[in-house]
N, C-alpha and C. Protein backbone atom coordinates (compact mmCIF):
# COMPACT_ATOMS: atom_id res chain seq x y z
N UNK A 1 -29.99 12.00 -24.03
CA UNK A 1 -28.59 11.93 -23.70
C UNK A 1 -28.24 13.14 -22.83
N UNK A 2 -27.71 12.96 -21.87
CA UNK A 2 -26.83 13.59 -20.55
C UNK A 2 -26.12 14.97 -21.52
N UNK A 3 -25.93 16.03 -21.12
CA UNK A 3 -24.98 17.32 -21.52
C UNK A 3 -23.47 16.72 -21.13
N UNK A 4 -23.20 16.09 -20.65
CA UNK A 4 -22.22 16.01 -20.05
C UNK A 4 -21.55 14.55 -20.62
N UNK A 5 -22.12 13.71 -21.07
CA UNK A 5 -22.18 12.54 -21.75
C UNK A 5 -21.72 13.41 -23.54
N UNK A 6 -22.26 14.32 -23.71
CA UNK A 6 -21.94 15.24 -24.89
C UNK A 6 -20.78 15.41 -25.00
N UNK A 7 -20.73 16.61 -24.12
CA UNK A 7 -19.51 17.74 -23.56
C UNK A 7 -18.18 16.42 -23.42
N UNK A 8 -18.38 15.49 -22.99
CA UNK A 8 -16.76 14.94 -21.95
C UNK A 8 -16.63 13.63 -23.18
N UNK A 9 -18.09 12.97 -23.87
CA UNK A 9 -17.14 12.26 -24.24
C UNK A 9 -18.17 10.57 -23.91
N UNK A 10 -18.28 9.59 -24.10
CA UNK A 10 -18.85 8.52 -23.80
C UNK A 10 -17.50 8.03 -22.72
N UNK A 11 -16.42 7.66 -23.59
CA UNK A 11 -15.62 7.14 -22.42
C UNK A 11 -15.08 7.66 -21.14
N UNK A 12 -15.44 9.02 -21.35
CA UNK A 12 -14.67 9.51 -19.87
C UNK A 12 -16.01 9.75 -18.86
N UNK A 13 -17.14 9.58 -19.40
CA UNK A 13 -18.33 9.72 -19.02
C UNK A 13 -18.11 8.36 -18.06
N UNK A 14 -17.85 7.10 -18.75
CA UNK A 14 -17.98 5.79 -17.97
C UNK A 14 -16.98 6.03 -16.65
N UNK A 15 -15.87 6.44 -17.52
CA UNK A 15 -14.48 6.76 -15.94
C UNK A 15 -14.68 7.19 -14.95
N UNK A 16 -15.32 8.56 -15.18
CA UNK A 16 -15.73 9.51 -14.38
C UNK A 16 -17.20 8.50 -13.22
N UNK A 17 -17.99 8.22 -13.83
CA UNK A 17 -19.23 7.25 -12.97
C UNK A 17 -19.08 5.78 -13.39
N UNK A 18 -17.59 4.69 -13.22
CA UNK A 18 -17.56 3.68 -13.01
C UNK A 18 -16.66 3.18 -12.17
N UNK A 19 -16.77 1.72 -12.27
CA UNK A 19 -15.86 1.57 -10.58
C UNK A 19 -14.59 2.13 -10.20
N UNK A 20 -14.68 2.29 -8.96
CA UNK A 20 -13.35 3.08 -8.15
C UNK A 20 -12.46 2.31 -7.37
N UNK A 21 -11.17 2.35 -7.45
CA UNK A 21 -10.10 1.41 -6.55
C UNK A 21 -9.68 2.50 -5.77
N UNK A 22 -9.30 1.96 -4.39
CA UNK A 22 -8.37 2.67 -3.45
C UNK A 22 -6.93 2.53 -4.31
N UNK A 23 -5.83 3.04 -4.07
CA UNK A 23 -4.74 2.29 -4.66
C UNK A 23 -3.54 3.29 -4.37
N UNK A 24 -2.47 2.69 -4.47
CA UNK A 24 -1.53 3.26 -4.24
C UNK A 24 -0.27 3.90 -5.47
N UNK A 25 -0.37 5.29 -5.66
CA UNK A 25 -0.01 6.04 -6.27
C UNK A 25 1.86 6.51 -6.26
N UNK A 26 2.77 5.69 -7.35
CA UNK A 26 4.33 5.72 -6.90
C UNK A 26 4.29 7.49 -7.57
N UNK A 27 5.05 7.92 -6.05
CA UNK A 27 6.10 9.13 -5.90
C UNK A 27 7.17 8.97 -5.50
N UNK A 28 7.99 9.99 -5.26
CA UNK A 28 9.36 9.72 -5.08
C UNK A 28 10.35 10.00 -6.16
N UNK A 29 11.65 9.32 -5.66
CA UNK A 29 12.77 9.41 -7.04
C UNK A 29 13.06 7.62 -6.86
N UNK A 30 14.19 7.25 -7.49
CA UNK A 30 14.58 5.88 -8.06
C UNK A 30 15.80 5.80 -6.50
N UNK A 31 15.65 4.43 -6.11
CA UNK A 31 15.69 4.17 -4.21
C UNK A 31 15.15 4.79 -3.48
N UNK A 32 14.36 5.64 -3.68
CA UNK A 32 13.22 6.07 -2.84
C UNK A 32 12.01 6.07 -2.69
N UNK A 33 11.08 5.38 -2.76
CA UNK A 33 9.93 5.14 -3.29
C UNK A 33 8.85 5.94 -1.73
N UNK A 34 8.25 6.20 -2.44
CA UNK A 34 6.68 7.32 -1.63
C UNK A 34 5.55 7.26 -2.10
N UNK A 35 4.53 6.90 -1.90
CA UNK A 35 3.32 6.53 -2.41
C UNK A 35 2.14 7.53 -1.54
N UNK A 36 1.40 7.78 -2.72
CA UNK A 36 -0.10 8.89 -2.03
C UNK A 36 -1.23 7.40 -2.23
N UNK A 37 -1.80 7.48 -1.17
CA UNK A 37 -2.93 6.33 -1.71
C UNK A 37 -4.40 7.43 -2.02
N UNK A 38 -4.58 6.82 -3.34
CA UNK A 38 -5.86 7.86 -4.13
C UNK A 38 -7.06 7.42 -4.54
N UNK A 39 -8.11 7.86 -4.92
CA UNK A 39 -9.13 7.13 -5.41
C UNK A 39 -9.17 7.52 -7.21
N UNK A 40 -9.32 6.53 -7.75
CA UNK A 40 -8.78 6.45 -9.02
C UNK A 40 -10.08 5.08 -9.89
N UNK A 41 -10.30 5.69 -10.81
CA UNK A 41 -11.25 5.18 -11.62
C UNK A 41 -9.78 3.14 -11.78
N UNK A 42 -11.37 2.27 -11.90
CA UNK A 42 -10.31 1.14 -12.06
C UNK A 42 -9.62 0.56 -13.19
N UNK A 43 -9.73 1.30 -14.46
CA UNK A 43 -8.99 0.74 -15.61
C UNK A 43 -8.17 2.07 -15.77
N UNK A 44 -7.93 2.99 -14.77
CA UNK A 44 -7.00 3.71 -15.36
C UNK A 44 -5.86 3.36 -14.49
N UNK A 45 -4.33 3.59 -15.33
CA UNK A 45 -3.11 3.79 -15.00
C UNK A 45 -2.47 3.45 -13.37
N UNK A 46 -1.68 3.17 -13.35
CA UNK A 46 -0.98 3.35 -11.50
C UNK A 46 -0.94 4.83 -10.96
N UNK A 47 -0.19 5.56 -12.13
CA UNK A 47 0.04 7.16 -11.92
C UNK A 47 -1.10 7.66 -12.56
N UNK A 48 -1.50 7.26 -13.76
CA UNK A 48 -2.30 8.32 -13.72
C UNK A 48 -3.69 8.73 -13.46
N UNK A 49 -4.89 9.34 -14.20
CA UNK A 49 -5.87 9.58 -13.26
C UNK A 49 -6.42 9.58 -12.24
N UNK A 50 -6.41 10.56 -11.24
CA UNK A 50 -6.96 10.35 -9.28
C UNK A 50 -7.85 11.68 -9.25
N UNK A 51 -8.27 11.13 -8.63
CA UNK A 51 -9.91 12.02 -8.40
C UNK A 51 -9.52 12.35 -7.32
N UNK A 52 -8.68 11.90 -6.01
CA UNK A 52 -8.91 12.25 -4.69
C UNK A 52 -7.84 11.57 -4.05
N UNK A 53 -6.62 12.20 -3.29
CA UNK A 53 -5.52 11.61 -2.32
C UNK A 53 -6.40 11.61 -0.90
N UNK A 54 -6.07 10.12 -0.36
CA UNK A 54 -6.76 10.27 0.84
C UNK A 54 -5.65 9.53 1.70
N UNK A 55 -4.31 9.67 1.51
CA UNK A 55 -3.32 9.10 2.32
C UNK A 55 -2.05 9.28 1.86
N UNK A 56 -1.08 8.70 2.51
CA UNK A 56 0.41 8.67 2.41
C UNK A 56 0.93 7.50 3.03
N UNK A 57 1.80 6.96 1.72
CA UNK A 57 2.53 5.64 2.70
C UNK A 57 4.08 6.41 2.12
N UNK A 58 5.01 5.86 3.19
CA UNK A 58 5.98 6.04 2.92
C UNK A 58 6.93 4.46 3.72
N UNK A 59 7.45 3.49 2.84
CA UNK A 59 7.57 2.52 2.90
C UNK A 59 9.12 2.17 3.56
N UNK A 60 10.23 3.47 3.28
CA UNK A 60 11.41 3.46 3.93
C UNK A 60 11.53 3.99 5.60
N UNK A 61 12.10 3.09 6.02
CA UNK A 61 12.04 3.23 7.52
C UNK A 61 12.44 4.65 7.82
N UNK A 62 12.44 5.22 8.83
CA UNK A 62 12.82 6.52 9.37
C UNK A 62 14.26 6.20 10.37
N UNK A 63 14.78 7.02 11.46
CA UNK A 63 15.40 7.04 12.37
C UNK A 63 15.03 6.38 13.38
N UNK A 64 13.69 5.90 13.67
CA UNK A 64 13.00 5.37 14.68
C UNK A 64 12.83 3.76 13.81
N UNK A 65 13.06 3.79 13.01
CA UNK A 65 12.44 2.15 12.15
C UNK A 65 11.09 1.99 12.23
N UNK A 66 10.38 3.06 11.63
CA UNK A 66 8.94 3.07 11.35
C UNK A 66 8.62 3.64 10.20
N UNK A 67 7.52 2.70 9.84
CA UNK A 67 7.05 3.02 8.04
C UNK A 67 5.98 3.90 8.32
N UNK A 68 6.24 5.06 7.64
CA UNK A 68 5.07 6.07 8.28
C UNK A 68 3.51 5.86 7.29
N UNK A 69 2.34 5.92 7.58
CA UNK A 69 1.08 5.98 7.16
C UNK A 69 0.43 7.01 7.33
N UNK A 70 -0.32 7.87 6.93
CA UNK A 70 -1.19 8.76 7.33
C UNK A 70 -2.33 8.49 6.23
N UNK A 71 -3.47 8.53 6.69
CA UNK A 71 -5.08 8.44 6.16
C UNK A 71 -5.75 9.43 6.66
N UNK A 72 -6.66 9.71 5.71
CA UNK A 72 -7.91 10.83 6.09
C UNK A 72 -9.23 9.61 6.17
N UNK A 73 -9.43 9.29 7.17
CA UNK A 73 -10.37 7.87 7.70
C UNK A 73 -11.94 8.01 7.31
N UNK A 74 -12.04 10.21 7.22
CA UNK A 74 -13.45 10.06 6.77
C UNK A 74 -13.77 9.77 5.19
N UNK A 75 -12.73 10.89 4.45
CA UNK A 75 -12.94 10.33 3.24
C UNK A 75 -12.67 8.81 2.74
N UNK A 76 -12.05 8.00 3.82
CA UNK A 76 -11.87 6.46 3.06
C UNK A 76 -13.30 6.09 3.52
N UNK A 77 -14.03 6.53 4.67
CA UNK A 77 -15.40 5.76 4.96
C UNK A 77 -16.40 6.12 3.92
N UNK A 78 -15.89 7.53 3.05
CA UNK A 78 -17.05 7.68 2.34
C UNK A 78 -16.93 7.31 1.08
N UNK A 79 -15.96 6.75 0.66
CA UNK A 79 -15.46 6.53 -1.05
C UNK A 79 -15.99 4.70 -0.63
N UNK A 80 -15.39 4.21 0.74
CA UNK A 80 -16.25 2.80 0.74
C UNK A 80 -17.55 2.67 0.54
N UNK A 81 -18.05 3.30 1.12
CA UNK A 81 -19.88 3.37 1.43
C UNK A 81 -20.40 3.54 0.02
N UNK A 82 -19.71 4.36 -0.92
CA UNK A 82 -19.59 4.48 -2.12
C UNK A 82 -19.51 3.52 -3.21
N UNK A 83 -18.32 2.32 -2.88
CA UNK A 83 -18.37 1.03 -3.49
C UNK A 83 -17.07 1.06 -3.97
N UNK A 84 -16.01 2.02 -3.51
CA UNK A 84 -14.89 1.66 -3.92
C UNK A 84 -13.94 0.56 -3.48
N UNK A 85 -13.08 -0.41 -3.72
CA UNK A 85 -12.71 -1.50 -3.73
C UNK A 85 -11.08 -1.34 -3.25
N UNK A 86 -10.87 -1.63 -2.22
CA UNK A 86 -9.32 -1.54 -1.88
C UNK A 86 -8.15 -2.58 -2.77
N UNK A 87 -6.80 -1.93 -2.72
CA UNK A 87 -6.56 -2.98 -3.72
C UNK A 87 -5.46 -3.75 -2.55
N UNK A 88 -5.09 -4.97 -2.73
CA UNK A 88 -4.30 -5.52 -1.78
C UNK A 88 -3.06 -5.31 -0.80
N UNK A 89 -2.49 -4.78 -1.48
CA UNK A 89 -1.88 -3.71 -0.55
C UNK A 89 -2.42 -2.30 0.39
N UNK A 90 -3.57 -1.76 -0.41
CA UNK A 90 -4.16 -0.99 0.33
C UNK A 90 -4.84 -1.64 1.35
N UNK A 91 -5.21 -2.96 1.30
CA UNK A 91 -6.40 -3.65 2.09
C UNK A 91 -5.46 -3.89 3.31
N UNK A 92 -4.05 -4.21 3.15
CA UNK A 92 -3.18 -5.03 4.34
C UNK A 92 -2.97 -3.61 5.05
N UNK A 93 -2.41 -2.47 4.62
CA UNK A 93 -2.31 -1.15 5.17
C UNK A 93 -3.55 -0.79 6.28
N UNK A 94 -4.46 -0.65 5.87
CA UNK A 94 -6.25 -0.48 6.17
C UNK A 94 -6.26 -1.17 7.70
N UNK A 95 -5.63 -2.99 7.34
CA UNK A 95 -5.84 -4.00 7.83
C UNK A 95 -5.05 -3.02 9.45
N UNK A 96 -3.28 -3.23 9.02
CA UNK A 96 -2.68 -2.84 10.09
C UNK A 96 -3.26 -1.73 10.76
N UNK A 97 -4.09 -0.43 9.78
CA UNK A 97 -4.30 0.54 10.34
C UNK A 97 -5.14 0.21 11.65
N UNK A 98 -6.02 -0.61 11.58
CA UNK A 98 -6.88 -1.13 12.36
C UNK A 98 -8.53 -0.37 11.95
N UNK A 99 -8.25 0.12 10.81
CA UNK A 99 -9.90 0.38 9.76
C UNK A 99 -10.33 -0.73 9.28
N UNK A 100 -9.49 -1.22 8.81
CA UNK A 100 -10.40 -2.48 8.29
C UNK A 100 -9.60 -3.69 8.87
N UNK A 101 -10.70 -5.13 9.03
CA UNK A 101 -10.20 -6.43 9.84
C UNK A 101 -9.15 -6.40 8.68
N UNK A 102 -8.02 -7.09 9.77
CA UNK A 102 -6.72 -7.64 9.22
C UNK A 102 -6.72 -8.06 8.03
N UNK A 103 -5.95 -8.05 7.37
CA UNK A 103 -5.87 -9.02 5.53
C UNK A 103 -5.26 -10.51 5.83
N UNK A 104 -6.17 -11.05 5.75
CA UNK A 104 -5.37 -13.00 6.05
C UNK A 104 -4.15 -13.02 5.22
N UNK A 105 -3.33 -12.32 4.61
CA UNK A 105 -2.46 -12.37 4.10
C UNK A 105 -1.31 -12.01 5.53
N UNK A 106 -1.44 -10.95 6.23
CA UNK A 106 -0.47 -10.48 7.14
C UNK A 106 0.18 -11.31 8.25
N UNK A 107 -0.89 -11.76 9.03
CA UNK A 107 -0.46 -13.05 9.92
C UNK A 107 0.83 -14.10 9.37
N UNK A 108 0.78 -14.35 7.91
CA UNK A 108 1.76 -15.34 7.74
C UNK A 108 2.44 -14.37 6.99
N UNK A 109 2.85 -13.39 6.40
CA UNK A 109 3.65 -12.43 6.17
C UNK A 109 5.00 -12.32 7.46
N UNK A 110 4.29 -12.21 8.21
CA UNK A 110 4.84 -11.68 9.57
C UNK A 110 5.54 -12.87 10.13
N UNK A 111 4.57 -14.42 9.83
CA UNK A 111 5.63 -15.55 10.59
C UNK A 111 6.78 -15.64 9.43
N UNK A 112 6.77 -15.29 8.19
CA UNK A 112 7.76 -15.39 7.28
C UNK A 112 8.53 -14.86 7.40
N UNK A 113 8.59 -13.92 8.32
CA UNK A 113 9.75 -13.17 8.13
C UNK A 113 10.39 -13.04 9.74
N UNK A 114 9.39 -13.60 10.53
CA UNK A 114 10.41 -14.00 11.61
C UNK A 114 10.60 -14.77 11.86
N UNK A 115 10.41 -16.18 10.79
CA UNK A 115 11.73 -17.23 10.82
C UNK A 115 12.91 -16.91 10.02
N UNK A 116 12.83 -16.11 9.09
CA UNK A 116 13.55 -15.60 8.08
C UNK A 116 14.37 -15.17 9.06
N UNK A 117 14.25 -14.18 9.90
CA UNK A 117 15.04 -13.25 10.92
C UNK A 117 16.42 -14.66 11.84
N UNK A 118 15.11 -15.29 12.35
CA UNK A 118 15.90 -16.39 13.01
C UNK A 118 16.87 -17.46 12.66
N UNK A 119 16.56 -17.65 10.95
CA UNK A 119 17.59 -18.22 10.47
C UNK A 119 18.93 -17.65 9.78
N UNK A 120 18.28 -16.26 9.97
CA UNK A 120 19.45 -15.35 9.57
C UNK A 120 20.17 -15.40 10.84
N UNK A 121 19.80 -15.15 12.05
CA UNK A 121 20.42 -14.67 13.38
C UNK A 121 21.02 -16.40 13.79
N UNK A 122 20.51 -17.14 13.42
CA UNK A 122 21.54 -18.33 13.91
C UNK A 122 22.83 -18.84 13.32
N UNK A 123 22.72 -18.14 11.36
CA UNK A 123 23.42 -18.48 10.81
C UNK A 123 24.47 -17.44 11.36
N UNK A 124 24.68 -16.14 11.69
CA UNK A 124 25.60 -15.40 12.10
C UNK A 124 25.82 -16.30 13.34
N UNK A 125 25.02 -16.23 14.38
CA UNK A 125 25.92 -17.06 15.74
C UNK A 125 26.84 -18.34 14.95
N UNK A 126 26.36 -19.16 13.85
CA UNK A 126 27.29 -20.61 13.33
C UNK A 126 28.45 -19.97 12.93
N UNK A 127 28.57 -18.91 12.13
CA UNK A 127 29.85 -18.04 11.53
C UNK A 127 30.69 -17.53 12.68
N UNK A 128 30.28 -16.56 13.81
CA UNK A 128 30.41 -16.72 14.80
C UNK A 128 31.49 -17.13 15.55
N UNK A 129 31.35 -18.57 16.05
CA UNK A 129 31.86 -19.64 16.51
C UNK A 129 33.06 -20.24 15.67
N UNK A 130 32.84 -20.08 14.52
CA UNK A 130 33.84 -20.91 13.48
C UNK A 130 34.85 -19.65 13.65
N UNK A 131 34.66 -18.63 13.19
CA UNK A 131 35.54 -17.33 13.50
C UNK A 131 36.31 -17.68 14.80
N UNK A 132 35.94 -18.09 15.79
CA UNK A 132 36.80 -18.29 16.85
C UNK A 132 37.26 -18.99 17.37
N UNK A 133 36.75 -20.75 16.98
CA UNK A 133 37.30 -21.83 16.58
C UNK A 133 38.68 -21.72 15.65
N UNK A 134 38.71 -21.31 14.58
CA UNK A 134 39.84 -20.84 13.75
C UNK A 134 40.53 -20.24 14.54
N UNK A 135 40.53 -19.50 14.90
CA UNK A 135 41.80 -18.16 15.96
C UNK A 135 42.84 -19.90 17.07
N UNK A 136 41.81 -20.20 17.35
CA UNK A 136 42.72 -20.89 18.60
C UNK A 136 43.79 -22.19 18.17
């Protein structure tokens, strides 16, 4: 038996050398949400246990209307090569980043929400019209 298998424990022994998720880690306060994406043993917690931050999402738009991302691209190439497992949201992030091929999820994400847009934007032009129909 391992010193260290002693010392830490059987179960944290497995944590410590069993599978790893990419995943995304909630920071922030309450309407603000901020996420570190970390590498984190896979039966532990959302928050807790991380071995390693290798990013930042921040999901509220800015002044410019951009969701900011930042990745450290070597440590994600080396925690993959490794066998760590992105989790679906990390995978679509990855996807957009243009690290990893797209997530077949995004393509129709994206038409969903710009018909969504368009049926929103026609229903204002129908309101619109009636608004000024009424006046006359």
């Amino acid at each position: 038996m391992q010193l260290t298998t002693v010392l830490l424990g059987w179960r944290a022994y497995q944590r410590r050398g069993g599978p790893k998720s990419i995943r995304l880690s909630l920071r922030g306060c309450t309407n603000r949400p901020f996420f570190h994406i970390v590498i984190a043993p896979t039966p532990a917690g959302r928050d807790k246990e991380v071995m390693e931050q290798v990013g930042t999402y921040d999901p509220m738009p800015n002044d410019f209307n951009e969701k900011l991302v930042s990745l450290n691209y070597e440590r994600l190439k080396y925690w993959l090569a490794v066998g760590a497992t992105p989790t679906k949201h990390v995978a679509q992030l990855l996807g957009l980043a243009g690290f990893l091929p797209l997530h077949p999820m995004s393509p129709i994400r994206a038409q969903r929400n710009r018909r969504k847009a368009e049926e929103a934007a026609q229903k204002a032009a129908q309101e619109g019209e009636e608004s000024n129909t009424e006046g006359v």
